[in-house]
PDB file of N, CA and C in Angstrom:
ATOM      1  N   UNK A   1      28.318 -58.808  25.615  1.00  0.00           N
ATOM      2  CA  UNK A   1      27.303 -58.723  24.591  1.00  0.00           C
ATOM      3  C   UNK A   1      25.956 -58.582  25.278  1.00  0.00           C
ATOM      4  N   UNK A   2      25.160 -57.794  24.642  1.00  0.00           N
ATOM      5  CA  UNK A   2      24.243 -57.315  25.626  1.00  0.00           C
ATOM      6  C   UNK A   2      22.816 -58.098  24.891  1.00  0.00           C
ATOM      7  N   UNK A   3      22.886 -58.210  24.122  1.00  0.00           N
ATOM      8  CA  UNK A   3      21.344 -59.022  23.108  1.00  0.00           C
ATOM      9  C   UNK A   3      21.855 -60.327  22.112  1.00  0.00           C
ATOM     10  N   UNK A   4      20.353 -61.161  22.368  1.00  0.00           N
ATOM     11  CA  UNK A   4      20.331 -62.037  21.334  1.00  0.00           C
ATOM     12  C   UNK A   4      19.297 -61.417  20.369  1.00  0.00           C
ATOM     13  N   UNK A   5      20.102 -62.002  19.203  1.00  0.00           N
ATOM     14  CA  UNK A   5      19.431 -61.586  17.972  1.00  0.00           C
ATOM     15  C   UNK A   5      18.802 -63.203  17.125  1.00  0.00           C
ATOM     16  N   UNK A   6      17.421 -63.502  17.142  1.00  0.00           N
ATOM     17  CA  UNK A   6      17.005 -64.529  16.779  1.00  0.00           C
ATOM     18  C   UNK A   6      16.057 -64.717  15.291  1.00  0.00           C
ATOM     19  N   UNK A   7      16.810 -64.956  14.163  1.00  0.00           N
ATOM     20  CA  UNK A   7      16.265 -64.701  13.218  1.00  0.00           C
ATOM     21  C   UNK A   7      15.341 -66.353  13.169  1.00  0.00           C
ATOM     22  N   UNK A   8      13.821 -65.875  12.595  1.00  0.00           N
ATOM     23  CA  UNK A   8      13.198 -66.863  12.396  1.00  0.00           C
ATOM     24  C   UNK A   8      12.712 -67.162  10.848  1.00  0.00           C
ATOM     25  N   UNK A   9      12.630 -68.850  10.100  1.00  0.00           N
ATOM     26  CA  UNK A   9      12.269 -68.959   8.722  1.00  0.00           C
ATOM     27  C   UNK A   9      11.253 -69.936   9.086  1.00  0.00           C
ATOM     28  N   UNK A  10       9.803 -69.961   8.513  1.00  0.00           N
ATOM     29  CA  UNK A  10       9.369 -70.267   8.366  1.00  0.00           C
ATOM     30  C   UNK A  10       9.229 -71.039   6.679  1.00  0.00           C
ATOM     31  N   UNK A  11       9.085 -72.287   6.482  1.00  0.00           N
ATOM     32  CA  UNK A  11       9.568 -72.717   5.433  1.00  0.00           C
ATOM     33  C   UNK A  11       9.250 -73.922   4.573  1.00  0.00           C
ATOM     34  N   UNK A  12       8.864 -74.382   3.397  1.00  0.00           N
ATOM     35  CA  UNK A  12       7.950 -75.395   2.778  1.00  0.00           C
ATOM     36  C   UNK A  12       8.203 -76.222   3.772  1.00  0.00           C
ATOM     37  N   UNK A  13       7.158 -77.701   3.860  1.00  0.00           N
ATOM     38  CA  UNK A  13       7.304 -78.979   4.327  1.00  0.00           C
ATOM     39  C   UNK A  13       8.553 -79.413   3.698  1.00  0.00           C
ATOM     40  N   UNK A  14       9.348 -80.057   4.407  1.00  0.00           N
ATOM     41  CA  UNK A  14      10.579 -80.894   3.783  1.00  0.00           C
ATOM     42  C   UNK A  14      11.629 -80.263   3.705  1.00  0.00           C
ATOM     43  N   UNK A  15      11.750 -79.145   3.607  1.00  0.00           N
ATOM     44  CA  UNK A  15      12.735 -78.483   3.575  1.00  0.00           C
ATOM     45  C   UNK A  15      13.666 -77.738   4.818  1.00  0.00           C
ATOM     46  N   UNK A  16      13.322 -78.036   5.859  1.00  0.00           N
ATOM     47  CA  UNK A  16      14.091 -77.201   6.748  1.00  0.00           C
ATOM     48  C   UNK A  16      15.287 -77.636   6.655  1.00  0.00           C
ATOM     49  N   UNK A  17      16.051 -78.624   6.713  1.00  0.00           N
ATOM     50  CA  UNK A  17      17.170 -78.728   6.707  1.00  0.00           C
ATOM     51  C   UNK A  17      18.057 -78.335   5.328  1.00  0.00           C
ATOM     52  N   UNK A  18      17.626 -78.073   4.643  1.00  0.00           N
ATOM     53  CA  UNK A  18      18.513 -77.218   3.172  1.00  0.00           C
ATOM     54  C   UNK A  18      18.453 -75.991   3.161  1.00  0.00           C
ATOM     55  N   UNK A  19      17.052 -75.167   4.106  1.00  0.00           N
ATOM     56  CA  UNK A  19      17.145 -74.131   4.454  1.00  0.00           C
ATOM     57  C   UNK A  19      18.252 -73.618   5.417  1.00  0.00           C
ATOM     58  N   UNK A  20      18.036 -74.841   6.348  1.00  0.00           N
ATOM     59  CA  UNK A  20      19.497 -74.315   7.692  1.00  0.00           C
ATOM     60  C   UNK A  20      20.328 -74.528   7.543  1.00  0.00           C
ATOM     61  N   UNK A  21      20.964 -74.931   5.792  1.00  0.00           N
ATOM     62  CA  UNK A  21      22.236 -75.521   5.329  1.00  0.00           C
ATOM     63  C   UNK A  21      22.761 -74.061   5.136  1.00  0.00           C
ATOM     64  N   UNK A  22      21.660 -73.782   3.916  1.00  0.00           N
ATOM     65  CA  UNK A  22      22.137 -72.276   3.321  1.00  0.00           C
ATOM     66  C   UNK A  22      21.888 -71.276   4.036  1.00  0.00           C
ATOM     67  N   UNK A  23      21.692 -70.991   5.003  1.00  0.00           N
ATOM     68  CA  UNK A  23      21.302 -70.533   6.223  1.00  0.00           C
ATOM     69  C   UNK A  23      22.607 -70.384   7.076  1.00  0.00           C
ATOM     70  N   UNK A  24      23.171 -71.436   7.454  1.00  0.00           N
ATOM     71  CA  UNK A  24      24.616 -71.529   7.816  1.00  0.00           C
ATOM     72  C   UNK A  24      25.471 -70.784   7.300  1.00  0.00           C
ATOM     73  N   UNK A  25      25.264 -70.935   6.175  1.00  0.00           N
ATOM     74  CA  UNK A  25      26.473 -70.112   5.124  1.00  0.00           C
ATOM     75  C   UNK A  25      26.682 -69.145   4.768  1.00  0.00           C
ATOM     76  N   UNK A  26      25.385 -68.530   4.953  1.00  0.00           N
ATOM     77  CA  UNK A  26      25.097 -67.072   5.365  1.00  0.00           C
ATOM     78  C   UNK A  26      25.636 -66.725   6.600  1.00  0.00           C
ATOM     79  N   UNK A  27      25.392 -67.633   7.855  1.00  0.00           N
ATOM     80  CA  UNK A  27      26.144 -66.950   8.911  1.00  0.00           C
ATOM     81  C   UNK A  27      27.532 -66.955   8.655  1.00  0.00           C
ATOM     82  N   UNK A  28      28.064 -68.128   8.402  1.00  0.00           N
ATOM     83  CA  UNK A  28      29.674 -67.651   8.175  1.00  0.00           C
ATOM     84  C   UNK A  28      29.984 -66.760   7.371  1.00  0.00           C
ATOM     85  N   UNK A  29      29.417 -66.302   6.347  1.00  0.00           N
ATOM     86  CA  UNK A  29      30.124 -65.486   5.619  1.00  0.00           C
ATOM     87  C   UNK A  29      29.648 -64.050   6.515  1.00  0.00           C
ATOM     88  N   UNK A  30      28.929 -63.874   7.238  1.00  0.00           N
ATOM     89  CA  UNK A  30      28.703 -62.890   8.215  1.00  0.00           C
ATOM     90  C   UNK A  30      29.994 -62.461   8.705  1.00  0.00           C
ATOM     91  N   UNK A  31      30.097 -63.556   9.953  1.00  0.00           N
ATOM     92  CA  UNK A  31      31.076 -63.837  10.670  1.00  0.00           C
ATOM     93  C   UNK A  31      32.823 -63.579  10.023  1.00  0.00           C
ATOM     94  N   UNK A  32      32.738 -64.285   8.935  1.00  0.00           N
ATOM     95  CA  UNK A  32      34.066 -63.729   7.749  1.00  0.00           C
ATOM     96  C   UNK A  32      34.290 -62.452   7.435  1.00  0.00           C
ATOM     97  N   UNK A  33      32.997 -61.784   7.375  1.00  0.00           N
ATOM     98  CA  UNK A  33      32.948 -60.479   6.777  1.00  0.00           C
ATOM     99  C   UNK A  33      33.511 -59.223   8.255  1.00  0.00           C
ATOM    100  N   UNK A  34      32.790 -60.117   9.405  1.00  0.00           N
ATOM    101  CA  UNK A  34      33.306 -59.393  11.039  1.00  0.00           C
ATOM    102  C   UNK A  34      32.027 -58.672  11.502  1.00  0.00           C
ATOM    103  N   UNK A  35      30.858 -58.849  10.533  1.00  0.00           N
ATOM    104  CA  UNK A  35      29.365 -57.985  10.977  1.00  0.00           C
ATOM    105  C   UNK A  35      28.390 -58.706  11.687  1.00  0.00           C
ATOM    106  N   UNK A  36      29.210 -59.996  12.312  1.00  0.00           N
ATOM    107  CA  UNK A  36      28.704 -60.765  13.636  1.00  0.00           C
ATOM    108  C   UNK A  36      29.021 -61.560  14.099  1.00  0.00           C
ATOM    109  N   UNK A  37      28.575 -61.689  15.300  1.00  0.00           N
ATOM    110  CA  UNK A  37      29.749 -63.070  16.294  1.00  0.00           C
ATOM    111  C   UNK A  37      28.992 -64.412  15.553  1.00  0.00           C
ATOM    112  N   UNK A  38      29.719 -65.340  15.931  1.00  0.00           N
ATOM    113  CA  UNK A  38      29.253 -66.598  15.942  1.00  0.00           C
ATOM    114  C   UNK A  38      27.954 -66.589  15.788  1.00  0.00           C
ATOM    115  N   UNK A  39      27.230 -67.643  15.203  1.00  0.00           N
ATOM    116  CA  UNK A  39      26.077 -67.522  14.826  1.00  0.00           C
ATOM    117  C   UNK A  39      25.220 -69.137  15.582  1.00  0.00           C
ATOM    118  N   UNK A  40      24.273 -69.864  16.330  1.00  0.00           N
ATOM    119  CA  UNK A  40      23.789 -70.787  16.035  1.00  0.00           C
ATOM    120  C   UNK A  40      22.749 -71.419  15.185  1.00  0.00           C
ATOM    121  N   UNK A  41      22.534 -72.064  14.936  1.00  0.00           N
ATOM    122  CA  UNK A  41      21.603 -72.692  14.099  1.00  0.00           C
ATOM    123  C   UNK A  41      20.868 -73.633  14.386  1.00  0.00           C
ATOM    124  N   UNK A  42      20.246 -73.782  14.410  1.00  0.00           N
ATOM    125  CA  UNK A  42      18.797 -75.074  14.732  1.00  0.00           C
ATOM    126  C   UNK A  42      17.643 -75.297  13.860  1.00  0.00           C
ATOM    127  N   UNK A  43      17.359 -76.250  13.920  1.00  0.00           N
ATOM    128  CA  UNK A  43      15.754 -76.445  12.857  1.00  0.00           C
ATOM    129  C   UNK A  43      15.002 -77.422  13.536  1.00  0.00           C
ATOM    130  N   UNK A  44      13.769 -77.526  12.849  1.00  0.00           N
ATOM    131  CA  UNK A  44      12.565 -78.524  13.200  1.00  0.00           C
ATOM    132  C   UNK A  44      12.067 -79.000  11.828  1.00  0.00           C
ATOM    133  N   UNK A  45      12.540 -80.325  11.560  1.00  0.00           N
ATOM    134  CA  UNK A  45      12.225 -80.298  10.426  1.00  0.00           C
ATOM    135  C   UNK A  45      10.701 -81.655  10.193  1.00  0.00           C
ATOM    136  N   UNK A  46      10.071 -81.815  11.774  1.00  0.00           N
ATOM    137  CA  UNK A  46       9.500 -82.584  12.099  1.00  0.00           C
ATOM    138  C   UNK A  46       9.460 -83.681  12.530  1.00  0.00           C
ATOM    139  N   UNK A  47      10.458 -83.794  13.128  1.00  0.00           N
ATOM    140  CA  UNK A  47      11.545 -85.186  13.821  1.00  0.00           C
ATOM    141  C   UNK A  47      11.136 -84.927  15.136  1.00  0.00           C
ATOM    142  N   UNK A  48      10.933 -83.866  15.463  1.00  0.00           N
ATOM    143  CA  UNK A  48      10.770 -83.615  17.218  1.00  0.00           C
ATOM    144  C   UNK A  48       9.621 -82.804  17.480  1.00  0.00           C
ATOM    145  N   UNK A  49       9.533 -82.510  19.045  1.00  0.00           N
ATOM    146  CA  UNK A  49       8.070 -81.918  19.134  1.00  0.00           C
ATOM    147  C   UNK A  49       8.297 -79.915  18.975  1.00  0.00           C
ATOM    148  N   UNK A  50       7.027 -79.443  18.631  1.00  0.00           N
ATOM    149  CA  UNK A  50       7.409 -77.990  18.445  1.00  0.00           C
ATOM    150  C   UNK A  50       6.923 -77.834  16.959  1.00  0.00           C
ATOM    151  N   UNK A  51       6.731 -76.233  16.873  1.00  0.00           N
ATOM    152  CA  UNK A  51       7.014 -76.248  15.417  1.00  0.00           C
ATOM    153  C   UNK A  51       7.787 -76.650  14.261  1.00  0.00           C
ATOM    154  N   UNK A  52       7.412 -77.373  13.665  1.00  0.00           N
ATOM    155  CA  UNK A  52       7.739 -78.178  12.420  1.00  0.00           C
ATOM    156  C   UNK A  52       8.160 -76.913  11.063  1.00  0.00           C
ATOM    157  N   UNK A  53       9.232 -77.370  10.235  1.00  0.00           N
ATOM    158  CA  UNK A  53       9.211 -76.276   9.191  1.00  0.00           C
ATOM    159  C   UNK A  53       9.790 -75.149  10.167  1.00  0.00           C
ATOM    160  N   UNK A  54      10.565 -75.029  10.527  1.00  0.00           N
ATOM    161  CA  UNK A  54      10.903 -74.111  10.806  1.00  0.00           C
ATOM    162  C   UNK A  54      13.191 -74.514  11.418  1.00  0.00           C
ATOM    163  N   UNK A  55      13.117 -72.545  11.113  1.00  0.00           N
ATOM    164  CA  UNK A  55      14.717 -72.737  10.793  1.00  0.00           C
ATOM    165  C   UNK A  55      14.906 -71.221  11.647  1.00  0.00           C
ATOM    166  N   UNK A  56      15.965 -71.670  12.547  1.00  0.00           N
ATOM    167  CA  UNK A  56      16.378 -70.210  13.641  1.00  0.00           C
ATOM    168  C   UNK A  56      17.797 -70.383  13.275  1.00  0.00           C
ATOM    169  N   UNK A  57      18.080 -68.863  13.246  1.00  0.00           N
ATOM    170  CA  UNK A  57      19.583 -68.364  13.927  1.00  0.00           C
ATOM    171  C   UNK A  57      19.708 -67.007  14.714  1.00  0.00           C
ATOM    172  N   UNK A  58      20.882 -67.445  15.462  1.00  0.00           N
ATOM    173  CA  UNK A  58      20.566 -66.654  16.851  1.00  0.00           C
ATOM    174  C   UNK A  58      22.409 -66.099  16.929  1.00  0.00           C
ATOM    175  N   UNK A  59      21.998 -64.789  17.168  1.00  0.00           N
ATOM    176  CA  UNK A  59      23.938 -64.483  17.504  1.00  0.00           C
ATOM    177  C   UNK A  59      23.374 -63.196  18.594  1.00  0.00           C
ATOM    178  N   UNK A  60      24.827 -63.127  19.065  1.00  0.00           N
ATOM    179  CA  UNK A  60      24.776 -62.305  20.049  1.00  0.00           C
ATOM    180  C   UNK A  60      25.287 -61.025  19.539  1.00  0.00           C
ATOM    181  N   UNK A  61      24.924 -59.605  20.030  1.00  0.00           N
ATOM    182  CA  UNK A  61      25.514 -58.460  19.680  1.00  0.00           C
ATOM    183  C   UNK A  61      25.664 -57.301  20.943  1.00  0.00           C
ATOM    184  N   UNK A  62      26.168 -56.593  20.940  1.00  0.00           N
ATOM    185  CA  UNK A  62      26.478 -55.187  21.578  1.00  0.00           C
ATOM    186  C   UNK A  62      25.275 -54.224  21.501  1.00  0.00           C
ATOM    187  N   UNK A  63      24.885 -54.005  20.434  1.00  0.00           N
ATOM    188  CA  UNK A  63      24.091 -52.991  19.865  1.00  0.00           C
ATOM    189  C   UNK A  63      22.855 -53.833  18.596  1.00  0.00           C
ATOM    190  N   UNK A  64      21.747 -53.297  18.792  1.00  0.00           N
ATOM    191  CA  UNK A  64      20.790 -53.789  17.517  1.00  0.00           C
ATOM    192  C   UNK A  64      21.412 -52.534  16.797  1.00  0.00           C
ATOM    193  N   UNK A  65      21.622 -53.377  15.200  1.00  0.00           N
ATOM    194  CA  UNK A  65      21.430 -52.104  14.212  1.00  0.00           C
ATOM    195  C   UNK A  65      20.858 -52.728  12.583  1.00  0.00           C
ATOM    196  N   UNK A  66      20.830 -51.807  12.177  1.00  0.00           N
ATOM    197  CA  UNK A  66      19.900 -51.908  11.234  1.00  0.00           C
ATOM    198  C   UNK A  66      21.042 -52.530  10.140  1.00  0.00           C
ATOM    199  N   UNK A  67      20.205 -53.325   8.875  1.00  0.00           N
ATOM    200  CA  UNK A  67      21.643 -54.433   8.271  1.00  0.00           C
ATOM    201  C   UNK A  67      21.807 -53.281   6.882  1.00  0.00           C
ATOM    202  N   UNK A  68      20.863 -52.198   6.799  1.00  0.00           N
ATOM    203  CA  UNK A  68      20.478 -51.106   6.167  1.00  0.00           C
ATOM    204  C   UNK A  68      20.933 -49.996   6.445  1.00  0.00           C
ATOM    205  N   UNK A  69      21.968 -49.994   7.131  1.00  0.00           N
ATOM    206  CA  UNK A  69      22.197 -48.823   8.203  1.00  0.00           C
ATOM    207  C   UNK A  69      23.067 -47.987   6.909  1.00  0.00           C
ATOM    208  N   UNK A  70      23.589 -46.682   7.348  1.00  0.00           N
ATOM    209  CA  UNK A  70      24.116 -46.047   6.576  1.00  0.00           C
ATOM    210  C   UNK A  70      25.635 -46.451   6.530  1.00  0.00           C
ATOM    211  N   UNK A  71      26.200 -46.716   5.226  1.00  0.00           N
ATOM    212  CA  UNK A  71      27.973 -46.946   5.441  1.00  0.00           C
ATOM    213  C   UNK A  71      27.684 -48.783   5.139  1.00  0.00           C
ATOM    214  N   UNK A  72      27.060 -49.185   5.699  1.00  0.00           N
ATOM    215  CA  UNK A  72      27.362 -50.898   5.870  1.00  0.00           C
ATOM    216  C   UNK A  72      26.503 -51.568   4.326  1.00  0.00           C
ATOM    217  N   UNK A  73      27.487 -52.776   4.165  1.00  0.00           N
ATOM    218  CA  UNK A  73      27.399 -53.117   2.819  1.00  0.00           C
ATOM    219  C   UNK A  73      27.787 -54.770   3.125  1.00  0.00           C
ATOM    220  N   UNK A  74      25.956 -54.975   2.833  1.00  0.00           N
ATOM    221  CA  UNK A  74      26.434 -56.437   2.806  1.00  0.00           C
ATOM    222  C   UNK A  74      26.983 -57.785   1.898  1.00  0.00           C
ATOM    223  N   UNK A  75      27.631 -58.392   2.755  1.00  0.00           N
ATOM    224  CA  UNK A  75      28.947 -59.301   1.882  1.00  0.00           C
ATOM    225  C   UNK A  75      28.134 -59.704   0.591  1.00  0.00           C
ATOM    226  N   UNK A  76      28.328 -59.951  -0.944  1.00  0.00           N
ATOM    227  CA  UNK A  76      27.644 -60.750  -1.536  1.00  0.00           C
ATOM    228  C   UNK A  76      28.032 -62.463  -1.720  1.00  0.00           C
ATOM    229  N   UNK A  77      29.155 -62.601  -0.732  1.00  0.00           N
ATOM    230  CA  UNK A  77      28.739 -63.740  -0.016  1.00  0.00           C
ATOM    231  C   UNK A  77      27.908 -64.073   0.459  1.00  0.00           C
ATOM    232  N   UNK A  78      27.215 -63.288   1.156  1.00  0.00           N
ATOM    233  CA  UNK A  78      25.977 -63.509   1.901  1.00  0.00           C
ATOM    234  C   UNK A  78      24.836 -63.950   0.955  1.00  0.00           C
ATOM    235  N   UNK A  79      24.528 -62.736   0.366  1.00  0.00           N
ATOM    236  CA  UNK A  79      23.496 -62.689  -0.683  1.00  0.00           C
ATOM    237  C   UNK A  79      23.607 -64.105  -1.597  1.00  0.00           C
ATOM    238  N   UNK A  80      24.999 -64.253  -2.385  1.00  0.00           N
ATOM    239  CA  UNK A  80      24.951 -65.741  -2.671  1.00  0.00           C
ATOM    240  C   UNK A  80      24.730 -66.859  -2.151  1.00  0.00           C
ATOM    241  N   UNK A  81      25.301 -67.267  -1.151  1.00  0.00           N
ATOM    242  CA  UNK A  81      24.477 -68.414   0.207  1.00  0.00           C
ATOM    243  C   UNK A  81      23.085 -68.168   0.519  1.00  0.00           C
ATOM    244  N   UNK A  82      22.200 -67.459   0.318  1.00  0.00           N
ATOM    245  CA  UNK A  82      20.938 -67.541   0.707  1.00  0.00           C
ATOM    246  C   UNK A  82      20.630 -67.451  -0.727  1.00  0.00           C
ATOM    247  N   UNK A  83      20.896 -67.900  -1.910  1.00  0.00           N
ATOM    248  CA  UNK A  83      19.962 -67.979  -3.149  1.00  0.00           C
ATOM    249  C   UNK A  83      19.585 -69.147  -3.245  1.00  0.00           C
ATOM    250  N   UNK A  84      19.783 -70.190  -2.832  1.00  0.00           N
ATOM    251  CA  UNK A  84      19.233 -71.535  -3.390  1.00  0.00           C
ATOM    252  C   UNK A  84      17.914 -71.869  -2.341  1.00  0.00           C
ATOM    253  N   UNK A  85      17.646 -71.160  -1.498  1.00  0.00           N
ATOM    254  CA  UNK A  85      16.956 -71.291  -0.505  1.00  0.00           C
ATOM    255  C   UNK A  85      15.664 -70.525  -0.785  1.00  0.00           C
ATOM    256  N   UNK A  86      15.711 -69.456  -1.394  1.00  0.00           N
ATOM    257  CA  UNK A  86      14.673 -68.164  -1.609  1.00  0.00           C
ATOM    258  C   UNK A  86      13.806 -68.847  -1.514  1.00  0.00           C
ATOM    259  N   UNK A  87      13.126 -69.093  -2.515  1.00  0.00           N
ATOM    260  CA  UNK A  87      11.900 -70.151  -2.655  1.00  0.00           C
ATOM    261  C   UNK A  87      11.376 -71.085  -2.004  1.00  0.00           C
ATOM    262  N   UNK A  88      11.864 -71.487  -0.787  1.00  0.00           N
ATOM    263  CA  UNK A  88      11.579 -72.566  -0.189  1.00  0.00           C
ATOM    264  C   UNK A  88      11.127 -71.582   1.038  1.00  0.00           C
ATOM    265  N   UNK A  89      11.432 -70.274   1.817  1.00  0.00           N
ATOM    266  CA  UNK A  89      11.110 -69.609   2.478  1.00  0.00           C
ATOM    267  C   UNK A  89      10.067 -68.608   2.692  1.00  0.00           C
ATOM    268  N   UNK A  90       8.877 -69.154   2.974  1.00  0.00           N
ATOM    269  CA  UNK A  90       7.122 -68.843   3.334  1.00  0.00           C
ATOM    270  C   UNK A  90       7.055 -67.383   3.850  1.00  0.00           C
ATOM    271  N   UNK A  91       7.877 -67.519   5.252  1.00  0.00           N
ATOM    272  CA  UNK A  91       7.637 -66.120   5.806  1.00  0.00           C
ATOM    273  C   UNK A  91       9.064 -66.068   7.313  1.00  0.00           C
ATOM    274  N   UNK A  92       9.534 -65.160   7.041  1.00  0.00           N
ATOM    275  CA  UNK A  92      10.539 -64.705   8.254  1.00  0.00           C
ATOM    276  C   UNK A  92      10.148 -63.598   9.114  1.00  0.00           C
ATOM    277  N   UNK A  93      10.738 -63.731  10.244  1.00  0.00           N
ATOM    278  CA  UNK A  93      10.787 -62.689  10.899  1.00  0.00           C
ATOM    279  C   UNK A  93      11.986 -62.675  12.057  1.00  0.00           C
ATOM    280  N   UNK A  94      12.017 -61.799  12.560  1.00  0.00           N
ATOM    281  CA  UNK A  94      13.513 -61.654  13.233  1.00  0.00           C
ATOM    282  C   UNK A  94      12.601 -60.603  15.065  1.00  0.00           C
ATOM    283  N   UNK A  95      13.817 -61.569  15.932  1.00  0.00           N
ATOM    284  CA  UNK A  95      13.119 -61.143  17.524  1.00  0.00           C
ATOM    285  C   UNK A  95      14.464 -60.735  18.264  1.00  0.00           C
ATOM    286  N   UNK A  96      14.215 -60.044  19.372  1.00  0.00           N
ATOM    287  CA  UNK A  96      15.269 -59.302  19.992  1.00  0.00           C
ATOM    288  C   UNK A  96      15.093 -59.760  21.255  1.00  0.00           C
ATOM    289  N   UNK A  97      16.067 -60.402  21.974  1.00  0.00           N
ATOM    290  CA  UNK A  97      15.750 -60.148  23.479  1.00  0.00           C
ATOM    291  C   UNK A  97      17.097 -59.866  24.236  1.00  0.00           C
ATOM    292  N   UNK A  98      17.083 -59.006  25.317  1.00  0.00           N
ATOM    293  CA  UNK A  98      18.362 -58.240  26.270  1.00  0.00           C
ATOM    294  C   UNK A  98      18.555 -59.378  27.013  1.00  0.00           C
ATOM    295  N   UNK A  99      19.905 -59.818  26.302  1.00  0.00           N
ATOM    296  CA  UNK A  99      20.634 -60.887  27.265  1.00  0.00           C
ATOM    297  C   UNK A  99      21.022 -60.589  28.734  1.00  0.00           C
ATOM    298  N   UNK A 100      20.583 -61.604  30.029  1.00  0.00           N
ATOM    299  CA  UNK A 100      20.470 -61.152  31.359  1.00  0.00           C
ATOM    300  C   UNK A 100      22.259 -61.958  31.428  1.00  0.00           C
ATOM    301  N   UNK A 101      23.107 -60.478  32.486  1.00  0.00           N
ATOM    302  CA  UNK A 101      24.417 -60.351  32.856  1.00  0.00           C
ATOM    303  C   UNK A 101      24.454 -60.341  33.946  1.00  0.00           C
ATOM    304  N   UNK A 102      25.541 -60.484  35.245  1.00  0.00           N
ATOM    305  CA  UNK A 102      25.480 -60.106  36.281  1.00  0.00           C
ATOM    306  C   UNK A 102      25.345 -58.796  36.460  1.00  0.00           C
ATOM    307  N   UNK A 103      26.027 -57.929  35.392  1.00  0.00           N
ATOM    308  CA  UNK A 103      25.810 -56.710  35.732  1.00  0.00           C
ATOM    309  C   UNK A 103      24.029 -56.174  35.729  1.00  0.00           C
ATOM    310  N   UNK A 104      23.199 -57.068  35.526  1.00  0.00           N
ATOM    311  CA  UNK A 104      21.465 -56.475  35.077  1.00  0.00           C
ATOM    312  C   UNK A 104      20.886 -56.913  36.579  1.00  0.00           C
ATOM    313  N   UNK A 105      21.392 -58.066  37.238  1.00  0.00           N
ATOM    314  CA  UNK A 105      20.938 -58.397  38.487  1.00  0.00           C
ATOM    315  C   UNK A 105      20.180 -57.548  39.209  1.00  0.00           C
ATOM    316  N   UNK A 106      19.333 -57.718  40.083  1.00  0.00           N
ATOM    317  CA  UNK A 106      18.297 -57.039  40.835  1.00  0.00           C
ATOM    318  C   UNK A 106      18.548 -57.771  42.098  1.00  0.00           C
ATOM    319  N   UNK A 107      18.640 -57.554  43.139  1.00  0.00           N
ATOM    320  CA  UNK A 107      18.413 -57.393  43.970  1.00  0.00           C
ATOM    321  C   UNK A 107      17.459 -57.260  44.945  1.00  0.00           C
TER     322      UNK A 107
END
């Protein structure tokens, strides 16, 4: 797998952890559906140091592609697991970085 894919939620006070519930459930039904590996999950829901309010998931892939792409149709599993959450979610954004392999080594 050549990239992590790190989706970020920014999200009311109090809520990160119901966000990274339904958040979860979205990844599995991903994962069920086969349109991504394993997924992790983490939050800050102000218990620790770092940004507070906030909710990541991170999976690994082969290829970035678009969840819009032509042909692909996403689960409405999905779409159902992220409805109880809508509202509680301020602002997202999603980051890419090329996972380092032995094969990328430098020398």
């Amino acid at each position: 797998m050549s990239y992590v894919i790190r989706r970020v939620f920014i999200v009311k006070p109090g809520s990160a952890r119901k966000v990274a519930t339904t958040v979860a459930k979205q990844a599995a039904a991903y994962e069920e559906a086969g349109q991504r590996s394993p997924s992790r999950l983490y939050f800050n829901g102000g218990t620790v140091p770092g940004e507070k309010d906030r909710v990541y998931m991170e999976w690994t892939a082969d290829v970035i592609e678009s969840p819009y792409r032509e042909g692909n149709v996403i689960p409405q599993t999905v779409r159902d697991a992220g409805t109880p959450s809508r509202d509680l979610i301020e602002e997202s954004f999603i980051e890419f970085y090329e996972l380092m392999v032995p094969a990328k080594f430098q020398d």
